[in-house]
Protein backbone atom coordinates (compact mmCIF):
# COMPACT_ATOMS: atom_id res chain seq x y z
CA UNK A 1 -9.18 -4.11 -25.95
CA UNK A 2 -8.66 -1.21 -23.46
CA UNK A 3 -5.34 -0.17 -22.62
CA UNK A 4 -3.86 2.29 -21.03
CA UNK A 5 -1.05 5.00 -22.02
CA UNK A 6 2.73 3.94 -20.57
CA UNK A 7 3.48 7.45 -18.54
CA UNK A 8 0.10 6.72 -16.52
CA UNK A 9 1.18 2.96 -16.21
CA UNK A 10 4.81 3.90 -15.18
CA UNK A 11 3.26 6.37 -12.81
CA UNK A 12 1.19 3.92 -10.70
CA UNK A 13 3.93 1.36 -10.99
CA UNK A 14 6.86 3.43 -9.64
CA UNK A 15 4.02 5.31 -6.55
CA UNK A 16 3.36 1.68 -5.99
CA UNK A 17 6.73 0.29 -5.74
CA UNK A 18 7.25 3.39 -2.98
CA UNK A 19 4.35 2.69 -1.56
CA UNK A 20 5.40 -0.90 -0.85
CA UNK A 21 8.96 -0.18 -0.10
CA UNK A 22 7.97 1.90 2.72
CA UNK A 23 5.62 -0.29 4.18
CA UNK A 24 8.17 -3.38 4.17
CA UNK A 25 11.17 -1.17 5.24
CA UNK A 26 9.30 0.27 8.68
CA UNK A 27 7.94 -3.12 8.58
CA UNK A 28 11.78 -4.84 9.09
CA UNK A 29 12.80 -1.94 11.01
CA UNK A 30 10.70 -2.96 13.67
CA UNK A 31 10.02 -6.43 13.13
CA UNK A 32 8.90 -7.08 16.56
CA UNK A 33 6.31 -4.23 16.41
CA UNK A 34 5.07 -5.88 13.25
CA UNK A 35 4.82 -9.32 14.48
CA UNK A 36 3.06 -8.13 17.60
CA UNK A 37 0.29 -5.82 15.56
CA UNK A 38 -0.37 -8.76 13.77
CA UNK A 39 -1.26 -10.94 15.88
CA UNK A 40 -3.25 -8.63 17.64
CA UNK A 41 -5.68 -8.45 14.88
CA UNK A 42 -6.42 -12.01 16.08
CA UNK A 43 -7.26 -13.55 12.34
CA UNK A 44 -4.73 -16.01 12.68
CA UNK A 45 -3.51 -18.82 14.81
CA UNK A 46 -0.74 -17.88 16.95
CA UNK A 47 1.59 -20.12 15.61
CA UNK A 48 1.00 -19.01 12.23
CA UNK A 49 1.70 -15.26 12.97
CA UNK A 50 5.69 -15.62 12.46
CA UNK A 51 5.58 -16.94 9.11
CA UNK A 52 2.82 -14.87 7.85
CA UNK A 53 4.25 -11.91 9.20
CA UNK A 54 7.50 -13.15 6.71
CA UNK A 55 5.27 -13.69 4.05
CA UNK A 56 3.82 -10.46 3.63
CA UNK A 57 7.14 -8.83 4.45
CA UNK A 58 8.21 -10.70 1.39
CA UNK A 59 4.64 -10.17 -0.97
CA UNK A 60 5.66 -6.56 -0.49
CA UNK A 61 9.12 -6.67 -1.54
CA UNK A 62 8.02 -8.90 -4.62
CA UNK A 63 5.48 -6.30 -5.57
CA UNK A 64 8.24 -3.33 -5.27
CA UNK A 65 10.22 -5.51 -7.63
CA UNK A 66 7.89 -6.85 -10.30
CA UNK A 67 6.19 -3.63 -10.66
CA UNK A 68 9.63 -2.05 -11.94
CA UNK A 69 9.65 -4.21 -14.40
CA UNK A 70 7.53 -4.10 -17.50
CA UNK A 71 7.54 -8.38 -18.01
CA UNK A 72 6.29 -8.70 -14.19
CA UNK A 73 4.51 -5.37 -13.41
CA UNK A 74 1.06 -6.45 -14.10
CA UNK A 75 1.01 -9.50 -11.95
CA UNK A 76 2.48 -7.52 -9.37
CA UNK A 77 0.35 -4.94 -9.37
CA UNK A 78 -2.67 -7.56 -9.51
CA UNK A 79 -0.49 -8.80 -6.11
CA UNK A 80 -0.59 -5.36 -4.49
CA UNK A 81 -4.37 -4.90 -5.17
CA UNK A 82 -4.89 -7.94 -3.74
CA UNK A 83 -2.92 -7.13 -0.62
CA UNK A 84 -4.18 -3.82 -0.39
CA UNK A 85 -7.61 -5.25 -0.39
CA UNK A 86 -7.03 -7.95 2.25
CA UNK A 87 -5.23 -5.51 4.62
CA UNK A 88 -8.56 -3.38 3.91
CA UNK A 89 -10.56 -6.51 4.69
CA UNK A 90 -8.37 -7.42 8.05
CA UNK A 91 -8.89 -3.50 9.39
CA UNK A 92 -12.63 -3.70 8.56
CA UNK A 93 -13.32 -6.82 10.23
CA UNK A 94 -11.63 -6.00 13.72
CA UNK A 95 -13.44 -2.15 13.28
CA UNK A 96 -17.24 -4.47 13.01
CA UNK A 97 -15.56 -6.25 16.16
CA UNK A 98 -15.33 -2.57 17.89
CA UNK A 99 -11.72 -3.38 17.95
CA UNK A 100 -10.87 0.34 17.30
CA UNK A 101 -8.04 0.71 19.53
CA UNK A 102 -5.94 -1.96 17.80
CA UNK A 103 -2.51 -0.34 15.90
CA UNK A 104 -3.43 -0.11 12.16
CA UNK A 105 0.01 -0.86 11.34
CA UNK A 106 0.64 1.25 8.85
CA UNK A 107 1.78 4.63 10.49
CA UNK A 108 5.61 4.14 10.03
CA UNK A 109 8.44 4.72 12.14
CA UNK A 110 7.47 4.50 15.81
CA UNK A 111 4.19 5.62 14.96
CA UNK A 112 0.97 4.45 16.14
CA UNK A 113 -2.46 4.98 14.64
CA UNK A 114 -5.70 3.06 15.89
CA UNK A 115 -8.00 1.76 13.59
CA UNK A 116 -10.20 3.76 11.44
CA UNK A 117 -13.10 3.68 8.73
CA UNK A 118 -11.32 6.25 6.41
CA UNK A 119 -7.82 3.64 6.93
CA UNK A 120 -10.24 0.37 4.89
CA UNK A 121 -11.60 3.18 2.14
CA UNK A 122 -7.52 4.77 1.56
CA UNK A 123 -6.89 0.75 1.03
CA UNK A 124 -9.60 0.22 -1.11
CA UNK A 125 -8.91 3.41 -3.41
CA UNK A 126 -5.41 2.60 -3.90
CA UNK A 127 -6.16 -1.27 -4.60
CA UNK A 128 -8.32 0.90 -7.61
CA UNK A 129 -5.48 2.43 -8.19
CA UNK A 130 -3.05 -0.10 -8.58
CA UNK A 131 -5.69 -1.44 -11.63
CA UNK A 132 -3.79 1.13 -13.75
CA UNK A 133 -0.92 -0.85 -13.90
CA UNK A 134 -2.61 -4.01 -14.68
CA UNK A 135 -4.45 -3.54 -17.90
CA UNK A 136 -2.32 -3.45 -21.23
CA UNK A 137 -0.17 -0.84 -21.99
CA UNK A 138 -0.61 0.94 -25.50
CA UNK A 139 2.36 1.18 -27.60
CA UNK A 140 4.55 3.95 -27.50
CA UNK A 141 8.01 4.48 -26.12
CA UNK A 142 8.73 6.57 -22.92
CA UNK A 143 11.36 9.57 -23.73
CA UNK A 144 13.30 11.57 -20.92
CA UNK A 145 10.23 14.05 -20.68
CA UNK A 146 8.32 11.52 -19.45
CA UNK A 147 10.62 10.56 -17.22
CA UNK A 148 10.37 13.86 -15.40
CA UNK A 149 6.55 13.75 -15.15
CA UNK A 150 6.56 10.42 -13.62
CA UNK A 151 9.17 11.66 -11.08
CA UNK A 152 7.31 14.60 -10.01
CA UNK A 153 3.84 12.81 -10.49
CA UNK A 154 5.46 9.92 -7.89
CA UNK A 155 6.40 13.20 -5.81
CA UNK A 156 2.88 14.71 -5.96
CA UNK A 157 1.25 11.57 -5.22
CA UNK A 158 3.34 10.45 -2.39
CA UNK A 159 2.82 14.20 -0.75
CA UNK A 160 -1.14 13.79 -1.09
CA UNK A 161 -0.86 10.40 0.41
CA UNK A 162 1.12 11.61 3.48
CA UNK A 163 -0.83 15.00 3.47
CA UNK A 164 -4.49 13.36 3.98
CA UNK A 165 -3.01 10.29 5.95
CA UNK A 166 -1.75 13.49 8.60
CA UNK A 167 -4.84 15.23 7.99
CA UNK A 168 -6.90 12.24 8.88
CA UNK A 169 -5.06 11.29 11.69
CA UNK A 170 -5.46 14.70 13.55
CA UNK A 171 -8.83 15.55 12.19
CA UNK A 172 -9.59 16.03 16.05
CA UNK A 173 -7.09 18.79 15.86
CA UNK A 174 -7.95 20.10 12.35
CA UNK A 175 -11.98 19.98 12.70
CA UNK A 176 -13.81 17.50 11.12
């Protein structure tokens, strides 16, 4: 059976957890915003927009935590591939609608970014990614070393995300 080395799993487990935890914390931070964006993408009933909008809230904060743990981290990483793929699914359904003014909901703080092609294939790509931490891990014990290199990989990974995600979004600016 295939499996995969524990610094890579620990890697995409602890990027995913701060992946996650970011997007639920601007997420309550704003919950009004949130609420609002989602309902605009006009896949739901009204009515059902509050307690989805808590549901997801609350998908993401179970992912954050079940990744961290080794018992629960590949059925929450199977979660947050799922989720990554329906939020990829929601975007590329309003963008065939022409919808491409409508907040992606996923800028952060205060932020707005319309929707965007390159937005579904980022989703996509890190639902891939979130595969690592799925399949069995081989066995072998983590020592401090690795402990480093999945603190700066995190680090490097979480600057690459923000780098093309600012890159993308003023590719006007930039030059495409």
């Amino acid at each position: 059976m295939l499996s995969v080395e524990p610094l890579i799993q620990s890697i995409v487990a602890v990027t995913l957890a701060l992946l996650f935890a970011s997007a639920a914390i601007h997420k309550l931070r704003d919950w009004s915003r949130f609420r609002d964006t989602l309902g605009r993408y006009e896949l739901l009933p009204e009515a059902l927009v509050p307690a989805s909008a808590a549901l997801l809230v609350s998908i993401e904060i179970a992912i954050v935590l079940g990744v961290l743990l080794p018992a629960t981290r590949s059925v929450a990483a199977a979660g947050a591939c799922i989720l990554l793929l329906l939020y990829a699914a929601a975007m590329s359904f309003n963008l065939r609608r022409g919808r491409v003014l409508l907040d992606c909901g996923c800028g952060g703080f205060g932020e707005r970014h319309p929707l965007e092609w390159w937005m579904v294939r980022r989703n996509v790509l890190l639902a891939a990614f979130s595969l690592g931490a799925v399949m069995p891990v081989m066995e072998r014990a983590l020592g401090w070393a690795d402990l480093f290199v999945v603190s700066c990989a995190t680090a490097s990974l979480a600057g690459l995300y923000l780098a093309h995600a600012t890159l993308a979004g003023n590719r006007d600016f930039v030059g495409r």
